[in-house]
Protein backbone atom coordinates (compact mmCIF):
# COMPACT_ATOMS: atom_id res chain seq x y z
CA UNK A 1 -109.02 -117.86 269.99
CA UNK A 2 -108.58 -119.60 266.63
CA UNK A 3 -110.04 -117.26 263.10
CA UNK A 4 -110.91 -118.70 259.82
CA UNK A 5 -110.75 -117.62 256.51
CA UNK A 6 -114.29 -116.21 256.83
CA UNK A 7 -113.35 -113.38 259.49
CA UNK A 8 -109.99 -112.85 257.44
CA UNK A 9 -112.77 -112.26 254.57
CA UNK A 10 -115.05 -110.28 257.13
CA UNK A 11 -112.31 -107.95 258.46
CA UNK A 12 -111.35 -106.99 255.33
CA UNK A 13 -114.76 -105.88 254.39
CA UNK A 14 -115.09 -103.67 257.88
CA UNK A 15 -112.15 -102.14 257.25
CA UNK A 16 -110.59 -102.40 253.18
CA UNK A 17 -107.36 -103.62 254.58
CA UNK A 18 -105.06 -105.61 252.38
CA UNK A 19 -105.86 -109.53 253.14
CA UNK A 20 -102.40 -109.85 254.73
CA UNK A 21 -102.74 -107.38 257.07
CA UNK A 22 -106.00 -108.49 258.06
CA UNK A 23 -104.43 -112.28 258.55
CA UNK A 24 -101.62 -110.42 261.00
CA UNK A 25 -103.86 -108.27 263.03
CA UNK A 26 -105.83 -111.49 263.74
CA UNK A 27 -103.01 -113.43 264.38
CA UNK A 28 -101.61 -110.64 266.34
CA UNK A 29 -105.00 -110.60 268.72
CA UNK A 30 -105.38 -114.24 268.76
CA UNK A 31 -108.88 -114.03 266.23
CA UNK A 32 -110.41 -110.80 268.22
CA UNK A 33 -112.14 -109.08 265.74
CA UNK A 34 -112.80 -105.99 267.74
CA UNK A 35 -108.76 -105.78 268.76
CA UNK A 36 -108.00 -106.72 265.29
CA UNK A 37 -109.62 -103.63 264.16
CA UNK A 38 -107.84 -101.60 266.89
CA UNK A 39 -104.45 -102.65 265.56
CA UNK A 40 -105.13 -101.90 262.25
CA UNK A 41 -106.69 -98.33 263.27
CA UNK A 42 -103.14 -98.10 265.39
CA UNK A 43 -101.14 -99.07 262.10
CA UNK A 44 -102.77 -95.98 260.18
CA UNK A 45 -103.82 -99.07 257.35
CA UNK A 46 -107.77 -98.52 257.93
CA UNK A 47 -107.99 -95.05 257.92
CA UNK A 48 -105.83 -95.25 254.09
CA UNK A 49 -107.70 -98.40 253.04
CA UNK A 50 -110.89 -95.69 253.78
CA UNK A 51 -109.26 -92.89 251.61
CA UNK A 52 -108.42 -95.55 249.21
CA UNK A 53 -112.09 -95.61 248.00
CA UNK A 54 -112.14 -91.90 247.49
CA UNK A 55 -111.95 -90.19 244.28
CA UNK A 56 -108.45 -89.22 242.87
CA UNK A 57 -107.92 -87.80 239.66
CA UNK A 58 -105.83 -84.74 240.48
CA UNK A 59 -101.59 -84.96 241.01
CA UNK A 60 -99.31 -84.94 238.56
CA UNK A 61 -97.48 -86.39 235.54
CA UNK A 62 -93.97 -86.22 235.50
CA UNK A 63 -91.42 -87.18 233.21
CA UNK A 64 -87.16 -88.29 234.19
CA UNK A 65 -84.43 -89.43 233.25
CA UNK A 66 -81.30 -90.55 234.73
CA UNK A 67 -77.83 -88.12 234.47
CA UNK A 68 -76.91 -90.18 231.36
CA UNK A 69 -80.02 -89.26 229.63
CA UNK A 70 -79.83 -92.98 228.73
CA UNK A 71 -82.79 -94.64 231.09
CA UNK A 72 -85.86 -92.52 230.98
CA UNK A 73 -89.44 -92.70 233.22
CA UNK A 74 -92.92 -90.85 232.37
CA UNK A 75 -95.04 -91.59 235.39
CA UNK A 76 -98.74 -90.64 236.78
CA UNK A 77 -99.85 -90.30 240.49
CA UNK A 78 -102.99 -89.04 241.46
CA UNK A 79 -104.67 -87.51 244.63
CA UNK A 80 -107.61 -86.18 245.77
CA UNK A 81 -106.77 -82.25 244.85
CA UNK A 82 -105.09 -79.91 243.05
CA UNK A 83 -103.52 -78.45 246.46
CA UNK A 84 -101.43 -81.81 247.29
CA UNK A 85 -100.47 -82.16 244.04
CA UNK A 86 -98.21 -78.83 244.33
CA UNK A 87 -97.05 -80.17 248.40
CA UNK A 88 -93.30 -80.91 248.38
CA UNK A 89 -93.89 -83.99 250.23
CA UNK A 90 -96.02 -85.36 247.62
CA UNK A 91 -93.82 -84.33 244.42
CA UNK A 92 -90.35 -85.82 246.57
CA UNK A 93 -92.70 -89.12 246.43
CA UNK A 94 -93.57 -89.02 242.83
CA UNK A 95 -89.58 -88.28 242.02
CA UNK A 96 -88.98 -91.36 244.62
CA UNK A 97 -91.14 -93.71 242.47
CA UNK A 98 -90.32 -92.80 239.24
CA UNK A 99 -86.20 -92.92 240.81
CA UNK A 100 -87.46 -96.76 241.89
CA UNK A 101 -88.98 -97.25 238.13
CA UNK A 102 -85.61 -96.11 236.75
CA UNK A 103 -83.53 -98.22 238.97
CA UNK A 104 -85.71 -101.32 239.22
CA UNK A 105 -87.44 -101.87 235.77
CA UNK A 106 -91.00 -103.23 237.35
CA UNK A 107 -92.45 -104.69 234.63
CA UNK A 108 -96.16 -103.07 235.73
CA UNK A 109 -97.71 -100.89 238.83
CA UNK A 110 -97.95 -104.20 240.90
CA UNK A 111 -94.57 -105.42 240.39
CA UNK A 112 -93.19 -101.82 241.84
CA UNK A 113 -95.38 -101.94 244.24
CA UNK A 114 -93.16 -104.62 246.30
CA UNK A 115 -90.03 -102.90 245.12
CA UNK A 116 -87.55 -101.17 247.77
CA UNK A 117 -88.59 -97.14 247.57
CA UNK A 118 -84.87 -95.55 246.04
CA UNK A 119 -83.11 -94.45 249.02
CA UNK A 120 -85.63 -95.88 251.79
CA UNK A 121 -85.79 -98.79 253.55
CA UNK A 122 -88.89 -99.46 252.71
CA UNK A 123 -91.16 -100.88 249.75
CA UNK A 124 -93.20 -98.49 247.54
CA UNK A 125 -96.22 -100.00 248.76
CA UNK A 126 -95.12 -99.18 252.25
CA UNK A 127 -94.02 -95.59 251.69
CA UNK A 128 -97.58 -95.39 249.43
CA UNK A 129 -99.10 -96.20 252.78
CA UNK A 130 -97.18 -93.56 254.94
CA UNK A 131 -98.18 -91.15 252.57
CA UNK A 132 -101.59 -91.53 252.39
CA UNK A 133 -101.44 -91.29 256.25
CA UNK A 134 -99.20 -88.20 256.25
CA UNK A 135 -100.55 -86.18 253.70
CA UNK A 136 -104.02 -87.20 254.37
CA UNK A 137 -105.71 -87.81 250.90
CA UNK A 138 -106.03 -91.05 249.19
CA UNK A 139 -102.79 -91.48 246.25
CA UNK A 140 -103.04 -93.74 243.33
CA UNK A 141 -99.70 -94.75 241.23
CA UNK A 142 -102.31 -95.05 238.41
CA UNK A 143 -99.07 -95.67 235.15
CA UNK A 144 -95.73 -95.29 233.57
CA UNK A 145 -93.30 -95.85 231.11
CA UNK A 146 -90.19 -96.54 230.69
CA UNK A 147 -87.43 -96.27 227.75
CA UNK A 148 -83.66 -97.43 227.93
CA UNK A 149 -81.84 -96.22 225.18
CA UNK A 150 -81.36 -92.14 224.22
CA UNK A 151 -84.15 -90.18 225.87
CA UNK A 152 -85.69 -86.46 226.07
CA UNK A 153 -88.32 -85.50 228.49
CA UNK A 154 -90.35 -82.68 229.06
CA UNK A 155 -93.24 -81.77 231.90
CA UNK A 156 -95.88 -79.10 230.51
CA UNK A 157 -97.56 -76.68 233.35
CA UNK A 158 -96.39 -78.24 235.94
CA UNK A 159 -97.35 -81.65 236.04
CA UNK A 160 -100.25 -81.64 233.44
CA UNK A 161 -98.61 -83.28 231.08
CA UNK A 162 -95.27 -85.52 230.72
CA UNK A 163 -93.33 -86.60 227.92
CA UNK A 164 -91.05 -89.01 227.24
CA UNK A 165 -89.31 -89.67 223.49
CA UNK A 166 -86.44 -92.48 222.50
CA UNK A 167 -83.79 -91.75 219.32
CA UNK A 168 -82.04 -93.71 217.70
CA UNK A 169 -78.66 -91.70 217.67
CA UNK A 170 -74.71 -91.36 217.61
CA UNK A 171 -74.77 -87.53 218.71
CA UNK A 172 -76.91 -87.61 221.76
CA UNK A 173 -73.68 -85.73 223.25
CA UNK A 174 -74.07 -82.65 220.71
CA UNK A 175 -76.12 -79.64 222.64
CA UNK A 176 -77.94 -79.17 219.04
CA UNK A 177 -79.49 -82.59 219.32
CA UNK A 178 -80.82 -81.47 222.94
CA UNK A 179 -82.05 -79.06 221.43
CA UNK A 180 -83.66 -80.88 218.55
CA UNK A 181 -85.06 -83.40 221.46
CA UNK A 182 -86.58 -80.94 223.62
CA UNK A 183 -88.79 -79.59 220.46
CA UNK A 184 -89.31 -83.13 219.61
CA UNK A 185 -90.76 -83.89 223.61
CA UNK A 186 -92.89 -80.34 222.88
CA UNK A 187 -94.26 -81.59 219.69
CA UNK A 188 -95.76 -84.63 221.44
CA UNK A 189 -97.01 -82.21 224.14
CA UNK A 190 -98.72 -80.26 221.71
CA UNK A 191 -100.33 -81.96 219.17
CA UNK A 192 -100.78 -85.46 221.06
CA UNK A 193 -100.47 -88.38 218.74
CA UNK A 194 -101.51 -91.06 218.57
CA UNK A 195 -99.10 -93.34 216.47
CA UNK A 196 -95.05 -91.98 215.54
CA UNK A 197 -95.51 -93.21 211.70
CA UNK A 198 -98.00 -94.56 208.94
CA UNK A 199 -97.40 -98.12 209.67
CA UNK A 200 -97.96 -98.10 213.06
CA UNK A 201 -101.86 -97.55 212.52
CA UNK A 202 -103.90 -100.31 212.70
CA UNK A 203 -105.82 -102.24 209.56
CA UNK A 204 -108.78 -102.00 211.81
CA UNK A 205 -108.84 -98.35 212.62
CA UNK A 206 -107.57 -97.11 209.06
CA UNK A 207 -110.81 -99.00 207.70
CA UNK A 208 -113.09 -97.25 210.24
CA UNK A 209 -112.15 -94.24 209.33
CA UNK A 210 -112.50 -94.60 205.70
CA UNK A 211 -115.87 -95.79 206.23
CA UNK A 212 -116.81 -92.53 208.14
CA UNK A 213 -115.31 -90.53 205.46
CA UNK A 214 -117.52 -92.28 202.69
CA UNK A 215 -120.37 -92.16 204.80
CA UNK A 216 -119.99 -88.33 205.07
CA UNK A 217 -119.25 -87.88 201.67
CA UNK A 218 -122.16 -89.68 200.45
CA UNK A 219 -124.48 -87.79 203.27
CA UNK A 220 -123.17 -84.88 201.27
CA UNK A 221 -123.81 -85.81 197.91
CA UNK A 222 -119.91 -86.19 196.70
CA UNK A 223 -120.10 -87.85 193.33
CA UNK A 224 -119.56 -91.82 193.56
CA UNK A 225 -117.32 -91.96 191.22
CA UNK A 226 -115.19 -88.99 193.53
CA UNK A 227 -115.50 -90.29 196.74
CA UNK A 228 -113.12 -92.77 196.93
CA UNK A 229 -110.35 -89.80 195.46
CA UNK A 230 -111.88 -87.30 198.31
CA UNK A 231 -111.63 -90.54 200.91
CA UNK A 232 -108.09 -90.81 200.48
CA UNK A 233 -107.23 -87.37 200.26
CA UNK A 234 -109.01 -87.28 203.97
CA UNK A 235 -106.58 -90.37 205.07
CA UNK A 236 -103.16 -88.39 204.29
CA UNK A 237 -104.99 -85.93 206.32
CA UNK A 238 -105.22 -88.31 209.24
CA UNK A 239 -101.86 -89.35 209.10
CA UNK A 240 -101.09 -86.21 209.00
CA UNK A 241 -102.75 -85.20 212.41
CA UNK A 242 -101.91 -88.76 214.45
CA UNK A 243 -98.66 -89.75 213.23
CA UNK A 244 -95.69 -88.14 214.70
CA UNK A 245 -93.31 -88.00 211.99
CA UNK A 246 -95.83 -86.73 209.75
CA UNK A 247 -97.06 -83.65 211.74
CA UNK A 248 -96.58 -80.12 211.07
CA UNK A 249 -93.82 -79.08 213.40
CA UNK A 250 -95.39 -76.47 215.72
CA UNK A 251 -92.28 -74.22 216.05
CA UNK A 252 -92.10 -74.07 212.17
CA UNK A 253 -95.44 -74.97 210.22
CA UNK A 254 -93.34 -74.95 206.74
CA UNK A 255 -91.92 -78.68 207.89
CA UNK A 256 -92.73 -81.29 209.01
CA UNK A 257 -91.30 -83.59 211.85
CA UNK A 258 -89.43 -86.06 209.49
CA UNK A 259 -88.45 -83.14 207.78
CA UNK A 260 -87.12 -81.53 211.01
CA UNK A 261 -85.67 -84.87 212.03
CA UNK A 262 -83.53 -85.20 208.94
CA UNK A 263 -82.62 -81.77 208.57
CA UNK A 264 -81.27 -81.48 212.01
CA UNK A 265 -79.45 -85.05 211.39
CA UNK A 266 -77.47 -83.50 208.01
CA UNK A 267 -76.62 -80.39 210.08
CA UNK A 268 -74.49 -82.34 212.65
CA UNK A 269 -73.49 -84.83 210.68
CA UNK A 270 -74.98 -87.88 212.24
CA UNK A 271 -78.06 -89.84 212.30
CA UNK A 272 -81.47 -89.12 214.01
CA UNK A 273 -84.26 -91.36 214.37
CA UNK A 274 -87.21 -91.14 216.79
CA UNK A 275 -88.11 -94.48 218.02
CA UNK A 276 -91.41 -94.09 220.07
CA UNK A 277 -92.79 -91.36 222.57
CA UNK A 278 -95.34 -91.61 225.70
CA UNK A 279 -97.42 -88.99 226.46
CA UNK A 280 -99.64 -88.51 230.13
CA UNK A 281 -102.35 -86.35 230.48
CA UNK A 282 -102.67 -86.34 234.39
CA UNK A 283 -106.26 -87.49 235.01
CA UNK A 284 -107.53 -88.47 231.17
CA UNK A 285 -110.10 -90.88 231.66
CA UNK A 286 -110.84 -90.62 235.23
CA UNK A 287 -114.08 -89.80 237.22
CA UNK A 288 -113.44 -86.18 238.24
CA UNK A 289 -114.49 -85.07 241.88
CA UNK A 290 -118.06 -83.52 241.29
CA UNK A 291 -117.90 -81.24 245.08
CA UNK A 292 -121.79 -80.07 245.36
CA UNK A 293 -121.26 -77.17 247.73
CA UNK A 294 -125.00 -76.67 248.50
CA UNK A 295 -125.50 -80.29 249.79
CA UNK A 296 -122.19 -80.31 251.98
CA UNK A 297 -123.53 -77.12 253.63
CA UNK A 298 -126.60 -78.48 254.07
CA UNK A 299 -125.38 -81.75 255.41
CA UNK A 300 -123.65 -79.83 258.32
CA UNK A 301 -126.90 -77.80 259.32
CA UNK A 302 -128.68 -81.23 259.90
């Protein structure tokens, strides 16, 4: 029995299997539809492709880097719940990945995707698959980052946060630095921002924020001929709360980063720059699971 495109189409709908998989189940069944189904069912890829559609915004960001400390990978993967997210299967797959990431250099999600899983035989996308399967929620490789170069890491509660920060530096071998990198990674964890200097912010958003803050200070009857003087007063404040290097340090709120930076540079006798940072927050901007316990119980009285 010969298939067409059309039940390729139509098998993928019945079942939210990849379009490949659908063409080799048909193939495989000589265009049975009904078989085709069967084999996929067999193959474990319809019951994933039906977790696929299912919420995840738990799991876990994670940041690593190699022994060297010289090639460095933040990465997110979600599932459905907080509970898989602390399995030991799941975490040895996230460490797999973000090993893959490290050794591979993917240039996005889709490109690692077809990669060879480190130490497997077989591609992310088919390990992905085994694990949805195995662990029995749908998983997501949702991001990540990576930095060659010098790098410090750092993972807050858990796997609610990851890190990762690149220096520019000749004494990346000193145990002070590691130090100095480590508070640097906890910085970023802690206050969150959003650029590492001044010039880094954009024209755009510097100007829409100085037209909130003249707004404001007109609503509140600032002086005209003040407000610009207030308005700029507001914008070292701003830089001062979203650029990295211009943050109050929060181990020692009498410096600043820079000031840290440079300090810590003098002291062993060497230079320190910070070069860019990454920062997950595992599930920002995702549709959380909303679990209505009153309608599942009802549901299974029907």
């Amino acid at each position: 029995m010969a298939f067409t495109a059309q039940d390729v189409k139509t098998l993928r709908e019945r079942t939210g299997c990849g379009m490949m998989d659908c063409k080799k189940a048909l193939s495989q069944t000589d265009g049975d539809m009904e078989k085709a189904i069967d084999v996929l069912r067999e193959q474990g890829l319809a019951k994933a492709a039906k977790k696929a559609s299912r919420i995840a915004a738990e799991g876990v960001a994670c940041a690593f880097a190699n022994d060297e400390g010289t090639v460095g990978v933040a990465i997110e993967v979600n599932a459905e719940t907080d509970f898989v997210a602390k399995n030991a299967e799941f975490q040895a797959f996230v460490k797999t990945v973000a090993d893959t990431v490290i050794a591979e250099a993917p240039a996005d999600v889709a490109e690692l995707l077809t990669k060879k899983a480190a130490g497997t035989e077989m591609t992310v996308a088919e390990l992905l698959q085994e694990k949805i399967q195995t662990i029995g929620e749908n998983i997501i490789i949702r991001r990540f980052a990576r930095y060659e170069g010098t790098v410090a890491t750092y993972i807050h509660a858990g796997g609610k946060i990851a890190v990762m920060v690149k220096f520019d530096t000749d004494v990346a071998d000193k145990d002070e630095f590691k130090v100095y990198a480590k508070d640097i990674a906890m910085q970023v964890a802690a206050a969150a921002p959003s650029y590492l200097n001044r010039t880094q912010v954009p024209d755009e958003v510097l100007e829409h924020e100085k037209k909130i803050m003249t707004e404001q200070m007109i609503n509140e009857g600032k002086p005209a001929d003040k407000v610009e003087r207030i308005v700029m007063g507001k914008i070292g404040k701003y830089y001062e709360e979203n650029c990295l290097i211009d943050q109050v340090f929060v181990k020692d709120s009498k410096v600043k980063v820079d000031q840290y930076t440079n300090q810590t540079a003098k002291a062993l006798g060497g230079k320190i720059a910070i070069v860019d940072s990454v920062r997950f927050e595992k599930g920002e901007g995702l549709e959380k699971r909303a679990d209505d316990f009153a309608a599942e119980v009802a549901s299974m009285v029907k």
